[in-house]
N, C-alpha and C. Protein backbone atom coordinates (compact mmCIF):
# COMPACT_ATOMS: atom_id res chain seq x y z
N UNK A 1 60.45 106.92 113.21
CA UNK A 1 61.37 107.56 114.14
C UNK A 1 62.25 108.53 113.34
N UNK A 2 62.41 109.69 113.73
CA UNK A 2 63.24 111.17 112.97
C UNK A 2 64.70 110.77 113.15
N UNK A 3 65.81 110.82 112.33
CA UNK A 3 66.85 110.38 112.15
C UNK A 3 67.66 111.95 113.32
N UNK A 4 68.35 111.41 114.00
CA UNK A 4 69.29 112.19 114.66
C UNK A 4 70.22 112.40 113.72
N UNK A 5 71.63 113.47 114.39
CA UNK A 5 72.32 114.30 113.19
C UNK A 5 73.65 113.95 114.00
N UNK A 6 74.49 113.50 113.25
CA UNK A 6 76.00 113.89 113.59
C UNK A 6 76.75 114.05 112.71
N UNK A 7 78.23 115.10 112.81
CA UNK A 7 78.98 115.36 111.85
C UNK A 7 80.29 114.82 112.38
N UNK A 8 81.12 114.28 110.79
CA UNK A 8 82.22 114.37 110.68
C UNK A 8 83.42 115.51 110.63
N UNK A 9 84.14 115.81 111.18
CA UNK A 9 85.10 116.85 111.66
C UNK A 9 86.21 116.86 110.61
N UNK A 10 86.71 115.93 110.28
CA UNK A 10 87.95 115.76 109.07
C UNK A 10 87.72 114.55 108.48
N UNK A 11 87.93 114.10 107.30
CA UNK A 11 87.91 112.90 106.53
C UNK A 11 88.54 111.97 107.12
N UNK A 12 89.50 112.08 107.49
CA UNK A 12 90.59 111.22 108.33
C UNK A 12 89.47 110.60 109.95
N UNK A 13 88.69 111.09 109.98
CA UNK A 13 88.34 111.28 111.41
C UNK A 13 87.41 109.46 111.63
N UNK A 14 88.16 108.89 112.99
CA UNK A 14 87.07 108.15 112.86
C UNK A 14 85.98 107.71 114.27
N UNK A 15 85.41 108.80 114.37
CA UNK A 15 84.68 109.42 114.85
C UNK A 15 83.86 110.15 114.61
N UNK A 16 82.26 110.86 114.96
CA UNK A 16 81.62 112.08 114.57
C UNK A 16 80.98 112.33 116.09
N UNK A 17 80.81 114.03 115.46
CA UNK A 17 79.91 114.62 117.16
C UNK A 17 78.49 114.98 116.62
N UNK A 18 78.02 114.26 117.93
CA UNK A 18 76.57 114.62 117.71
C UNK A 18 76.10 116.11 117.70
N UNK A 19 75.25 116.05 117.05
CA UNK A 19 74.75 118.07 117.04
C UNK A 19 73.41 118.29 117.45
N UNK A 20 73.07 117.09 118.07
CA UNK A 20 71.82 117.09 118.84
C UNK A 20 71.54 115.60 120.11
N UNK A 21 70.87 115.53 120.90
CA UNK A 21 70.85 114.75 121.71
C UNK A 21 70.14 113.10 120.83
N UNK A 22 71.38 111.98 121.10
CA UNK A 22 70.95 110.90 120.75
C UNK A 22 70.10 109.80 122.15
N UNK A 23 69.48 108.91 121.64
CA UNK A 23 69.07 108.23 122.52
C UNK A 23 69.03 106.87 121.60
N UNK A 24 69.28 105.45 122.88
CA UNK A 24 69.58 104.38 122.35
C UNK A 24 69.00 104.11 121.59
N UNK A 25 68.70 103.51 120.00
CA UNK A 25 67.83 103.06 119.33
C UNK A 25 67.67 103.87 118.32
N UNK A 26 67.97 105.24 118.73
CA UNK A 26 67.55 106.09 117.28
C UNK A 26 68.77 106.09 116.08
N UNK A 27 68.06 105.93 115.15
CA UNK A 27 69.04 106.40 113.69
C UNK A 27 69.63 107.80 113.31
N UNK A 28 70.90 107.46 113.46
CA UNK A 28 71.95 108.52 113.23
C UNK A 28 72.61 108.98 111.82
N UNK A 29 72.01 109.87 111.03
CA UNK A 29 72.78 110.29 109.59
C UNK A 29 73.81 110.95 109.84
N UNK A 30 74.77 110.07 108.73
CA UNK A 30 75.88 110.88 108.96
C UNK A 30 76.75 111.76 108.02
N UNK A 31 76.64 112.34 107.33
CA UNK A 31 77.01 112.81 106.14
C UNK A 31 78.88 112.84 106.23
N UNK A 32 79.26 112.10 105.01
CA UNK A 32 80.59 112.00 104.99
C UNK A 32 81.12 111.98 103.15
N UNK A 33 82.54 112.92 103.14
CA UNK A 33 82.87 112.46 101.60
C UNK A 33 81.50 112.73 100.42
N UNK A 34 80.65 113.73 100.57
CA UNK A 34 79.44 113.77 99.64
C UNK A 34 78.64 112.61 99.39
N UNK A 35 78.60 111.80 100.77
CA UNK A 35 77.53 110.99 100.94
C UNK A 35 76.96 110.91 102.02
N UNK A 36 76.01 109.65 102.59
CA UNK A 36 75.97 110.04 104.02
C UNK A 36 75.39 108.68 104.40
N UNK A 37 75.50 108.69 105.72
CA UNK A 37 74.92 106.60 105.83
C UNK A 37 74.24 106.62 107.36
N UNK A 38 73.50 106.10 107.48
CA UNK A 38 72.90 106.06 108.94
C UNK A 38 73.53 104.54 109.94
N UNK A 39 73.48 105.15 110.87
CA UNK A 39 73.99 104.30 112.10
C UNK A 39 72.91 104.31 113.15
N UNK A 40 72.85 102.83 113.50
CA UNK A 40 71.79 102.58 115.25
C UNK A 40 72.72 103.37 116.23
N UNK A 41 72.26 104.07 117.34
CA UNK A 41 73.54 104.11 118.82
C UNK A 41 72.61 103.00 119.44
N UNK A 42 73.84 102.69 119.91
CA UNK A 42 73.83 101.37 121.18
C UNK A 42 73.61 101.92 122.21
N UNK A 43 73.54 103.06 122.64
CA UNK A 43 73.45 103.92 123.56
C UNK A 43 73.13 105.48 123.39
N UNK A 44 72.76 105.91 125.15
CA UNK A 44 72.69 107.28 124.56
C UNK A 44 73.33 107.86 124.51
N UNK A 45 73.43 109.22 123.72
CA UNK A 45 74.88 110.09 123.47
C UNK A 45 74.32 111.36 123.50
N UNK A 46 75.14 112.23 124.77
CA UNK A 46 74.30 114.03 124.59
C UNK A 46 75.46 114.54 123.76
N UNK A 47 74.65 115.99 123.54
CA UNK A 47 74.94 116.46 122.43
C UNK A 47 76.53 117.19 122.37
N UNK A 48 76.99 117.00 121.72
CA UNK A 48 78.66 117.14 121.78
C UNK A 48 79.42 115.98 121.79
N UNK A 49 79.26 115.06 122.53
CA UNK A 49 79.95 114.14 122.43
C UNK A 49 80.00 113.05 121.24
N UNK A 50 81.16 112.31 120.91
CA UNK A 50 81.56 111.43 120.07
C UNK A 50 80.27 110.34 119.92
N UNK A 51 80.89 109.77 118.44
CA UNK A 51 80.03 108.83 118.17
C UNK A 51 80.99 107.55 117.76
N UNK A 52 81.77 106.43 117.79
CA UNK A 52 82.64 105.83 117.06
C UNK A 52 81.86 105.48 115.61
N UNK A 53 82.48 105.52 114.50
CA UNK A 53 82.29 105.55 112.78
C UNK A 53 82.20 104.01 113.26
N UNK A 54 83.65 103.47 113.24
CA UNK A 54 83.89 102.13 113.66
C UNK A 54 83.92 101.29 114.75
N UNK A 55 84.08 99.91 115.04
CA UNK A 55 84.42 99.92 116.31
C UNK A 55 86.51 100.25 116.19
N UNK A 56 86.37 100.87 117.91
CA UNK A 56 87.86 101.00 118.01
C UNK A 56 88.10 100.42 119.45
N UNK A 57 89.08 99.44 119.03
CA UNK A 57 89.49 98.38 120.15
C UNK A 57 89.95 99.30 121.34
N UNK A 58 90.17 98.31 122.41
CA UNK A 58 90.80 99.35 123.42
C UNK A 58 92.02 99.27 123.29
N UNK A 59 92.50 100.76 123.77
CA UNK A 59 94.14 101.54 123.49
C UNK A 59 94.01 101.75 122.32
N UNK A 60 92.62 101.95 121.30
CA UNK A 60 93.11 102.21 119.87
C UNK A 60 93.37 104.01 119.60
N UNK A 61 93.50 104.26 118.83
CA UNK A 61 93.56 105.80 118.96
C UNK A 61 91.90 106.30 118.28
N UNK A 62 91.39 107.57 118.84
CA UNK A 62 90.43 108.09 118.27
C UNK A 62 90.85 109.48 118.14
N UNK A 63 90.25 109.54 116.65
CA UNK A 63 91.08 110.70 115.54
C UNK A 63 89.64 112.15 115.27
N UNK A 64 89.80 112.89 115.80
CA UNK A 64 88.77 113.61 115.65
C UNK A 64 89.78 115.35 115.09
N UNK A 65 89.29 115.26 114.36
CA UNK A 65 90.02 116.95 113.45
C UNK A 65 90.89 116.49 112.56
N UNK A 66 90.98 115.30 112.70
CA UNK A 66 92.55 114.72 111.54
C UNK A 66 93.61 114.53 112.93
C-alpha cells in the first residue's frame, strides 16, 4: 500500500494537513524536525483537512501555524 502525504505547518503544531486524499487504513508520512514517522488514519481524511499528531481530548486546543 503507497504511503499518503501530510505536512506539518509549524513545529509547535499539533496537527498536520493532508496534501492528498487519505482513506481509512492507509499509511500516512509525516515529515517533521528533519525526520519523518508514519501514522494509520482511523478514518478518512480529504485533502486539506487536519490530521491529529496526537490524540487531543475534547475542549483541547488544536495548534496549526504555531
Amino acid at each position: 500500500m503507497a504511503e499518503k502525504r501530510a505536512l506539518v505547518m509549524h513545529p509547535k503544531d499539533n496537527v498536520a494537513t493532508a496534501i492528498e486524499e487519505i482513506q481509512s487504513g492507509d499509511p500516512v508520512r509525516i515529515p517533521q524536525g528533519g525526520q519523518s514517522y508514519i501514522l494509520t488514519a482511523t478514518e478518512a481524511i480529504p485533502f486539506g483537512f487536519k490530521i491529529a499528531l496526537d490524540e487531543i481530548p475534547p475542549g483541547g486546543l488544536i495548534i496549526k501555524y504555531g
